[in-house]
Protein backbone atom coordinates (compact mmCIF):
# COMPACT_ATOMS: atom_id res chain seq x y z
CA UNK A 1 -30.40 2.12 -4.65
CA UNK A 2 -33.15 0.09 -2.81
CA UNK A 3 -33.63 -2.93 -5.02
CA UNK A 4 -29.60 -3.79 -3.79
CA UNK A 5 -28.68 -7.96 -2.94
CA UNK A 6 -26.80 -6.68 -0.09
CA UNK A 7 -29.00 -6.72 2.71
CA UNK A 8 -26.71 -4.53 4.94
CA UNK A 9 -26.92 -2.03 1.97
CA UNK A 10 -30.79 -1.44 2.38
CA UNK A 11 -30.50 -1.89 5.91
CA UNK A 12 -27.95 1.38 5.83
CA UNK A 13 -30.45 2.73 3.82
CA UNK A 14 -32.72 2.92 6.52
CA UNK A 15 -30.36 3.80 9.31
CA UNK A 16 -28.44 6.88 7.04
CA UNK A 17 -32.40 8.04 6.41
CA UNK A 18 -33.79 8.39 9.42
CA UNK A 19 -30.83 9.95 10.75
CA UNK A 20 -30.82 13.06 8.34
CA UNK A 21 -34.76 12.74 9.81
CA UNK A 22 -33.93 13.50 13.22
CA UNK A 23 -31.12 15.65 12.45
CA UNK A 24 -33.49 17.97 9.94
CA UNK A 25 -31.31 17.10 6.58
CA UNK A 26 -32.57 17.16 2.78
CA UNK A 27 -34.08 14.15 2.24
CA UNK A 28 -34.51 12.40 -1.22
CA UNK A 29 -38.01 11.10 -2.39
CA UNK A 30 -37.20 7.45 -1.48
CA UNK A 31 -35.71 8.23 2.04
CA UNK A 32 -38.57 10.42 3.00
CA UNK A 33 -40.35 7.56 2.23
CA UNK A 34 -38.23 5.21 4.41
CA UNK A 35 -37.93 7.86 7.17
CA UNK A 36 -41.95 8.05 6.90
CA UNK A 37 -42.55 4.44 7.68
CA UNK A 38 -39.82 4.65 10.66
CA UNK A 39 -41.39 7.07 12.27
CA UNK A 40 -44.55 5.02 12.50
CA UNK A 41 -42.64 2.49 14.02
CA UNK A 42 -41.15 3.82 17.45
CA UNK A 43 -40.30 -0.03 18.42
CA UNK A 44 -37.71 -0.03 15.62
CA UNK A 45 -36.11 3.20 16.52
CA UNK A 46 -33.16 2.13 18.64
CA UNK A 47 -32.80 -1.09 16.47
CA UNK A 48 -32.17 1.06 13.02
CA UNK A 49 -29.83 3.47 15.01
CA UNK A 50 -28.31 1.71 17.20
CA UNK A 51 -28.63 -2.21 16.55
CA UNK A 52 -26.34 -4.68 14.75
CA UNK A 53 -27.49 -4.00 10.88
CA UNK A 54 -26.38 -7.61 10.01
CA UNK A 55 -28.49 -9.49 12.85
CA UNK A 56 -30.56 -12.11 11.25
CA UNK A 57 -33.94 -12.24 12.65
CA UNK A 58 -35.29 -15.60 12.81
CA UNK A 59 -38.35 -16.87 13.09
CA UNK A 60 -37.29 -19.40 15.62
CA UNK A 61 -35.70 -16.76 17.68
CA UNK A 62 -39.21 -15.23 18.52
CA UNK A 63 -37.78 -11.91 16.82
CA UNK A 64 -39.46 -10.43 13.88
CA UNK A 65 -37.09 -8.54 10.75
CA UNK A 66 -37.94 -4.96 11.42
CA UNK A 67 -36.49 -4.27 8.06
CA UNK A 68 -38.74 -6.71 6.24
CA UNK A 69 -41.65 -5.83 8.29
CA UNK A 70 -41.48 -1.60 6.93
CA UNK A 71 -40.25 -3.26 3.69
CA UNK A 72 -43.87 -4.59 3.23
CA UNK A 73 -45.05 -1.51 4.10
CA UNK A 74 -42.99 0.21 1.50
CA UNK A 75 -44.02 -2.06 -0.71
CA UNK A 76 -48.20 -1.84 -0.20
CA UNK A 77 -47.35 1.90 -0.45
CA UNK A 78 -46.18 1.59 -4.20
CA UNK A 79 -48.77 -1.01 -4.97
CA UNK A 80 -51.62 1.63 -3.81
CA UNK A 81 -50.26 4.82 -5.69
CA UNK A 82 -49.56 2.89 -8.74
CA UNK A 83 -52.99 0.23 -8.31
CA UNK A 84 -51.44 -2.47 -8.75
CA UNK A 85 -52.60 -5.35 -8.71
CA UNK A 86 -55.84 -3.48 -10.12
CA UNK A 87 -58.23 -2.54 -7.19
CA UNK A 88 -55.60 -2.75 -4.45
CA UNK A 89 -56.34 1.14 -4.01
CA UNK A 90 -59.52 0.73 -3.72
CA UNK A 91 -59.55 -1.65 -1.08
CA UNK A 92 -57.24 0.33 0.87
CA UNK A 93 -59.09 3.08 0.60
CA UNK A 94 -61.92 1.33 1.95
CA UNK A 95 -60.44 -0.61 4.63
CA UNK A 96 -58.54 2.77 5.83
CA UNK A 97 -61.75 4.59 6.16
CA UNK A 98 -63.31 2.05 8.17
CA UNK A 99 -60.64 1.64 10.37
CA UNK A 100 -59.83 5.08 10.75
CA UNK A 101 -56.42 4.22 10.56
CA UNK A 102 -54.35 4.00 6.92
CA UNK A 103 -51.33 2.57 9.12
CA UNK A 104 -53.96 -0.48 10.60
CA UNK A 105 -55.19 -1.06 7.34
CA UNK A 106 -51.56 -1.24 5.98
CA UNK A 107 -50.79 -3.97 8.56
CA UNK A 108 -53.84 -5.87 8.06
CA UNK A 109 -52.95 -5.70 4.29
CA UNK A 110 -49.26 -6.63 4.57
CA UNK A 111 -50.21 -10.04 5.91
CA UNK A 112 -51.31 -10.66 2.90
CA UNK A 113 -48.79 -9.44 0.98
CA UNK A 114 -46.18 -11.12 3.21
CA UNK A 115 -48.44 -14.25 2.92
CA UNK A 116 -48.40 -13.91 -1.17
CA UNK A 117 -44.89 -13.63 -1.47
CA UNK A 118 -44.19 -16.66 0.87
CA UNK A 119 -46.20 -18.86 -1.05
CA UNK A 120 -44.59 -17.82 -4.16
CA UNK A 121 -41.29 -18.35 -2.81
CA UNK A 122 -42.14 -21.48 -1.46
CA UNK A 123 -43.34 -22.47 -5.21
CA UNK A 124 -40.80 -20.61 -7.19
CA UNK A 125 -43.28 -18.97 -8.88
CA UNK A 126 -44.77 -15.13 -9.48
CA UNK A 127 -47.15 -14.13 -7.32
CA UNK A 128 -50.60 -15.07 -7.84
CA UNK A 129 -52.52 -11.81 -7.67
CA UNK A 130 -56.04 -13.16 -7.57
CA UNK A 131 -55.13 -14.98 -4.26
CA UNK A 132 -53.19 -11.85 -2.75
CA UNK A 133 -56.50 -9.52 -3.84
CA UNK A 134 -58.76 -12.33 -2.30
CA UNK A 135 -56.95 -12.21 0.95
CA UNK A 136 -57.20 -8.37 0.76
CA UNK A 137 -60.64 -8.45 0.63
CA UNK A 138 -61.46 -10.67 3.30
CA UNK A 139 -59.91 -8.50 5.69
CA UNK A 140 -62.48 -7.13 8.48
C-alpha cells in the first residue's frame, strides 16, 4: 500500500519495484508506475538499490529526498490523468509540447506542487488550488 506512515515502507516500495524491473518480473499497476519514474531518474539508481532506506535527507545537508522528489512526480501523474485540480491536464499538455519534454514539464510543474504543499503544511491547512494552478501557469 502506498499511502503507508512508515516511510521505510514506501521507500521498500520503491526498492522491491524496480528490482523485479531490472530483473524482468510481473509488475503490478502501481509499481510499474514507481519503476517508470525510476527509470527516469538514473541519479537515484544506486541510492534505491543500494542506499540506506532510512537516511533522512535534509535540507541542511545539501542532499535532496530522492523518494520525495519521484513522489511528486507520482503525484502530478495522478493529478493529470484524473484533472485534478481542473485544467492541470491541460496545462501539462501544453507545457509538454512546448518543451518537448513531458519529464521537463513534470519538473517544472512539481515545484509547484512541492511549493503548494509546503505552504499548506506550513499553515495547517488544504491546499489552495487556485495558487498551485497560478504557479502552474506561470511556468515558461
Amino acid at each position: 500500500m502506498i499511502f503507508s506512515e512508515d516511510r521505510n515502507t514506501l521507500r521498500r516500495m520503491y526498492a522491491d519495484a524496480w528490482q523485479k524491473r531490472l530483473e524482468g518480473k510481473p509488475l503490478l499497476p502501481l509499481e510499474d508506475q514507481i519503476a517508470a519514474v525510476i527509470e527516469l531518474h538514473p541519479e537515484y539508481h544506486e541510492q534505491i538499490l543500494d542506499g540506506d532506506l532510512d537516511e533522512d535527507f535534509s535540507p541542511e545537508a545539501g542532499r535532496s529526498n530522492p523518494f520525495l522528489h519521484m513522489g511528486l512526480h507520482l503525484g502530478l501523474r495522478e493529478q493529470v490523468a484524473t484533472d485534478r485540480p481542473q485544467g492541470i491536464a491541460t496545462i501539462f499538455r501544453t507545457l509538454a509540447a512546448k518543451l518537448g519534454d513531458p519529464h521537463d514539464a513534470e519538473h517544472r510543474m512539481i515545484e509547484c506542487l512541492a511549493e503548494a504543499l509546503w505552504v499548506a503544511q506550513r499553515d495547517s491547512r488544504p491546499p489552495d488550488e487556485a495558487a498551485y494552478l497560478e504557479c502552474l501557469r506561470k511556468i515558461r
